[in-house]
Protein backbone atom coordinates (compact mmCIF):
# COMPACT_ATOMS: atom_id res chain seq x y z
CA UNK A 1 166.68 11.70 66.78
CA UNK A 2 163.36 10.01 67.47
CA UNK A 3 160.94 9.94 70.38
CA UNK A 4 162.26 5.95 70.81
CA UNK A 5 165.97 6.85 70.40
CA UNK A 6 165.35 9.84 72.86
CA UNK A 7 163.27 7.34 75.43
CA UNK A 8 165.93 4.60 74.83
CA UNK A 9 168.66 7.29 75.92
CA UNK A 10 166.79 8.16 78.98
CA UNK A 11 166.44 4.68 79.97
CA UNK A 12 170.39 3.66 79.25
CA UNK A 13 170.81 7.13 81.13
CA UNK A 14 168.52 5.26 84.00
CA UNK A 15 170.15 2.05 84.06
CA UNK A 16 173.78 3.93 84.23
CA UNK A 17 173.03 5.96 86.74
CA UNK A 18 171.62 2.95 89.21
CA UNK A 19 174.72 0.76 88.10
CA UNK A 20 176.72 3.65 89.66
CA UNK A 21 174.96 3.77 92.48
CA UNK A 22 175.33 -0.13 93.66
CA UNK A 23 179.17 0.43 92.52
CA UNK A 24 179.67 2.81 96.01
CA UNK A 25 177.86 -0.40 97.82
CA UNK A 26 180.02 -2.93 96.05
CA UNK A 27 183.25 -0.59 96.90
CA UNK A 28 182.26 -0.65 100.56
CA UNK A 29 181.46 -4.14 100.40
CA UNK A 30 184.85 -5.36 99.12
CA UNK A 31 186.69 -2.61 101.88
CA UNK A 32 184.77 -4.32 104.52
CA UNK A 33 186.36 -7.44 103.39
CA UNK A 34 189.23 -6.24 103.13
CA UNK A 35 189.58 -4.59 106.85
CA UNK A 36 187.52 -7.97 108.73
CA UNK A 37 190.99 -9.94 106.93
CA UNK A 38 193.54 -7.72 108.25
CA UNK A 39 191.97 -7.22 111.75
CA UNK A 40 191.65 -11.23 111.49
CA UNK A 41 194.85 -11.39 112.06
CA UNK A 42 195.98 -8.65 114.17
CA UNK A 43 193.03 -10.13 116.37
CA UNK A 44 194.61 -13.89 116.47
CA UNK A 45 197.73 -11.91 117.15
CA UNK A 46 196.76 -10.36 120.75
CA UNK A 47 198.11 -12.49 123.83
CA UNK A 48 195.41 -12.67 126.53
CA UNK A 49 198.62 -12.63 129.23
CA UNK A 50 198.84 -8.87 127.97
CA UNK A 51 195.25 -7.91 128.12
CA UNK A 52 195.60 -5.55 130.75
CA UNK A 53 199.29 -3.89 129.65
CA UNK A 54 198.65 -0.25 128.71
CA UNK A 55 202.07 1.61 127.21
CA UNK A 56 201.02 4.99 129.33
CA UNK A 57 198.30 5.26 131.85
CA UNK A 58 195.76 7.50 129.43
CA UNK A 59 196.10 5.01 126.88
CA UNK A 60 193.46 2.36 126.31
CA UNK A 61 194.01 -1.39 127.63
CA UNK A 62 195.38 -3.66 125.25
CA UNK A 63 191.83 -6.03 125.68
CA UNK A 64 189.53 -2.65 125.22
CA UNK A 65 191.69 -1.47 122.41
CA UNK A 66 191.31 -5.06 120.45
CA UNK A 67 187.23 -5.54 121.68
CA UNK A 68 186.97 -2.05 120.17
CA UNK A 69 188.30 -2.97 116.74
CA UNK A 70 186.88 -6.53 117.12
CA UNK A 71 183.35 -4.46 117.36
CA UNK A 72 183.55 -1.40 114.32
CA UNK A 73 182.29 -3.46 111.65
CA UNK A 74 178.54 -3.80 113.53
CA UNK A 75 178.64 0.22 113.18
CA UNK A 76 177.82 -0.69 110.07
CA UNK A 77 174.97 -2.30 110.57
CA UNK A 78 174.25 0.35 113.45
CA UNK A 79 174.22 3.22 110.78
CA UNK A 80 172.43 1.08 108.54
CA UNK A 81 169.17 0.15 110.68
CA UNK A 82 169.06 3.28 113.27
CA UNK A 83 168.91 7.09 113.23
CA UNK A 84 171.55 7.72 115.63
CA UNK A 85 173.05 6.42 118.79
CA UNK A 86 172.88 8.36 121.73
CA UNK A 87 175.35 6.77 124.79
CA UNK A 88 173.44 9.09 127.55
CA UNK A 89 170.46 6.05 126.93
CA UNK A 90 172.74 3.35 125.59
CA UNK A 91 176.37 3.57 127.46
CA UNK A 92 178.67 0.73 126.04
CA UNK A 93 179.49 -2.21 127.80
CA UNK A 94 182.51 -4.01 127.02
CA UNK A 95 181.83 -7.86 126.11
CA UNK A 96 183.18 -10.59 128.08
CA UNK A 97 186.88 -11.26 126.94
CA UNK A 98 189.03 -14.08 127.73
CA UNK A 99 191.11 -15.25 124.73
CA UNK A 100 192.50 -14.18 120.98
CA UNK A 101 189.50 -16.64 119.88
CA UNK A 102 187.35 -14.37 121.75
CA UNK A 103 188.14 -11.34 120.27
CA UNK A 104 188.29 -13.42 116.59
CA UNK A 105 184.40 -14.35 117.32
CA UNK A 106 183.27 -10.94 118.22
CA UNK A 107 185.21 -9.70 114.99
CA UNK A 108 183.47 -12.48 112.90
CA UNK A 109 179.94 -11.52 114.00
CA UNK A 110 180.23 -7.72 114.06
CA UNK A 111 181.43 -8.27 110.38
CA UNK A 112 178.67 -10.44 109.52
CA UNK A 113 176.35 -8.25 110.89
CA UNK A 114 177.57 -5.14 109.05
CA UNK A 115 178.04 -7.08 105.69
CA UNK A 116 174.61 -8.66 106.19
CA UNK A 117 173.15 -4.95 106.54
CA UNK A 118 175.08 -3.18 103.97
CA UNK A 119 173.87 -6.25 101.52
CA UNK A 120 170.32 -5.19 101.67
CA UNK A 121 171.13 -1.74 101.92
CA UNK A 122 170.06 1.01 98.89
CA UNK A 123 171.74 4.05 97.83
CA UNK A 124 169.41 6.07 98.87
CA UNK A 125 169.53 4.90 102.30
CA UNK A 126 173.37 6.14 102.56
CA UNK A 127 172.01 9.58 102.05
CA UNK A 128 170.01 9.40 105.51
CA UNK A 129 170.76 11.73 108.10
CA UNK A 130 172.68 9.60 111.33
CA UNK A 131 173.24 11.38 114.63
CA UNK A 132 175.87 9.86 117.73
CA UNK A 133 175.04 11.92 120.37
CA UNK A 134 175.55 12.16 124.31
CA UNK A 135 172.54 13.83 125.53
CA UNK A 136 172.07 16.85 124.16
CA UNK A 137 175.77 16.81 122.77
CA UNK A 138 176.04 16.06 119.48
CA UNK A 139 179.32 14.06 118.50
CA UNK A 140 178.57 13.74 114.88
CA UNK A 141 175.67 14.78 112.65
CA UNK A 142 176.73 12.76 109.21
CA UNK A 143 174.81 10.52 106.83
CA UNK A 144 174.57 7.02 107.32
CA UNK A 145 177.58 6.69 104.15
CA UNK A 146 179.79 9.28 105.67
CA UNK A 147 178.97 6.80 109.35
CA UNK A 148 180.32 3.83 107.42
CA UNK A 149 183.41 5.42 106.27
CA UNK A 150 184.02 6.74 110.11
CA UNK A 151 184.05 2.87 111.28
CA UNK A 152 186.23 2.13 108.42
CA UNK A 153 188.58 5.26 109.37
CA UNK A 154 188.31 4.02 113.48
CA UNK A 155 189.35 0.93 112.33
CA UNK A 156 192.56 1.60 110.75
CA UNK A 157 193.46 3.73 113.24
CA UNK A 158 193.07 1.74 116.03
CA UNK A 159 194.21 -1.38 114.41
CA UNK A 160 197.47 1.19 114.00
CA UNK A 161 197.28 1.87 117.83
CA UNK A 162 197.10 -2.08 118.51
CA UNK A 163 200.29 -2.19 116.19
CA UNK A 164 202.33 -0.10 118.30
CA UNK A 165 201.40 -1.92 121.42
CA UNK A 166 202.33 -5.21 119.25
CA UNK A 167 206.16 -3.35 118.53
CA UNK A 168 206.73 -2.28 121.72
CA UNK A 169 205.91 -5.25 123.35
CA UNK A 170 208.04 -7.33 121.02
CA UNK A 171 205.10 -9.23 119.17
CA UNK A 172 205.51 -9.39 115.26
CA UNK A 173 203.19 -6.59 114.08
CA UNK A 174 201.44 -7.79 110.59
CA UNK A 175 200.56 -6.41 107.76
CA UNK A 176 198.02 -3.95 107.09
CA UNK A 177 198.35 -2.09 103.54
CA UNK A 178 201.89 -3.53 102.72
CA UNK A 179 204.74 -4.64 104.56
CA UNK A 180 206.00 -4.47 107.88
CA UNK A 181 209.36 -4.93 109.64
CA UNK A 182 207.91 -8.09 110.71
CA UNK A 183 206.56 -9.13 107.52
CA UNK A 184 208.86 -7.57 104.92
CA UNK A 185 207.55 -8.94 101.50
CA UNK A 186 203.83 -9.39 99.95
């Protein structure tokens, strides 16, 4: 092999290596997609009348419940531009809700705001250290990557809690990864 073949190697090598790398933010991309569609819907699918209907007193409002899925995609863009969030200095505050078309709003700019951030975002930036704190208590030391799959994970899940308030209050509960009784075919 010659010195060209060997430096030509290195630089395929080079040029494989970084097309791997924007694969992982093309994959998160095209999930983040994926979940702003499907909480679309379940979003357009909460009744305002039922905002306040809880199935057991320690469980979550039906309104906070939906705000707080309507809201994970701009965790995105929170892991993406900040170290950490601590909620001793920043304590949420629930935004003004008053309608499904509410909720659909917040949803579209929290996604647009993550998407926007994970756009310009490099791999090497997913590597970062990313702290959620409460005080002194630490919640979560992660990297920003392993922050983004959390509000990915929180957003299935409670878009699974919001499901079950959906069956047992009789309102068709739609799809998520497949079917539903609802919603029986693709």
């Amino acid at each position: 092999m010659s010195l060209v073949d060997f430096l030509l190697l290195d630089i395929n090598k080079e040029e494989n290596l970084n097309k791997q790398k924007m694969e992982i933010i093309k994959a998160l991309l095209k999930e983040l997609e994926t979940e702003f569609n499907t909480s679309k819907i379940f979003m357009a699918s909460v009744p305002a009348d039922k905002f306040d209907w809880a199935p057991h007193e320690k469980s979550m409002k039906m309104k906070s419940l939906a705000s707080h899925v309507a809201e994970l995609p701009e965790w995105i863009s929170l892991a993406l531009t900040t170290d950490g969030l601590d909620f001793a200095t920043a304590p949420y505050e629930e935004k003004k809700i008053e309608s499904a078309d509410d909720l659909t709003k917040i949803l579209e700019a929290s996604y647009n705001a993550g998407k926007k951030e994970l756009e310009k975002a490099s791999e090497e930036s997913l590597t970062e250290r990313w702290v959620l704190r409460n005080g002194e208590q630490i919640l979560s030391d992660s990297t920003r990557y392993e922050m983004i799959r959390i509000a990915f994970s929180q957003t299935a899940h409670h878009r699974a809690q919001l499901g079950v308030y959906f069956r047992l209050l009789d309102i068709p509960v739609p799809m998520s990864y497949g079917p539903t009784a609802d919603y029986p075919s693709f």
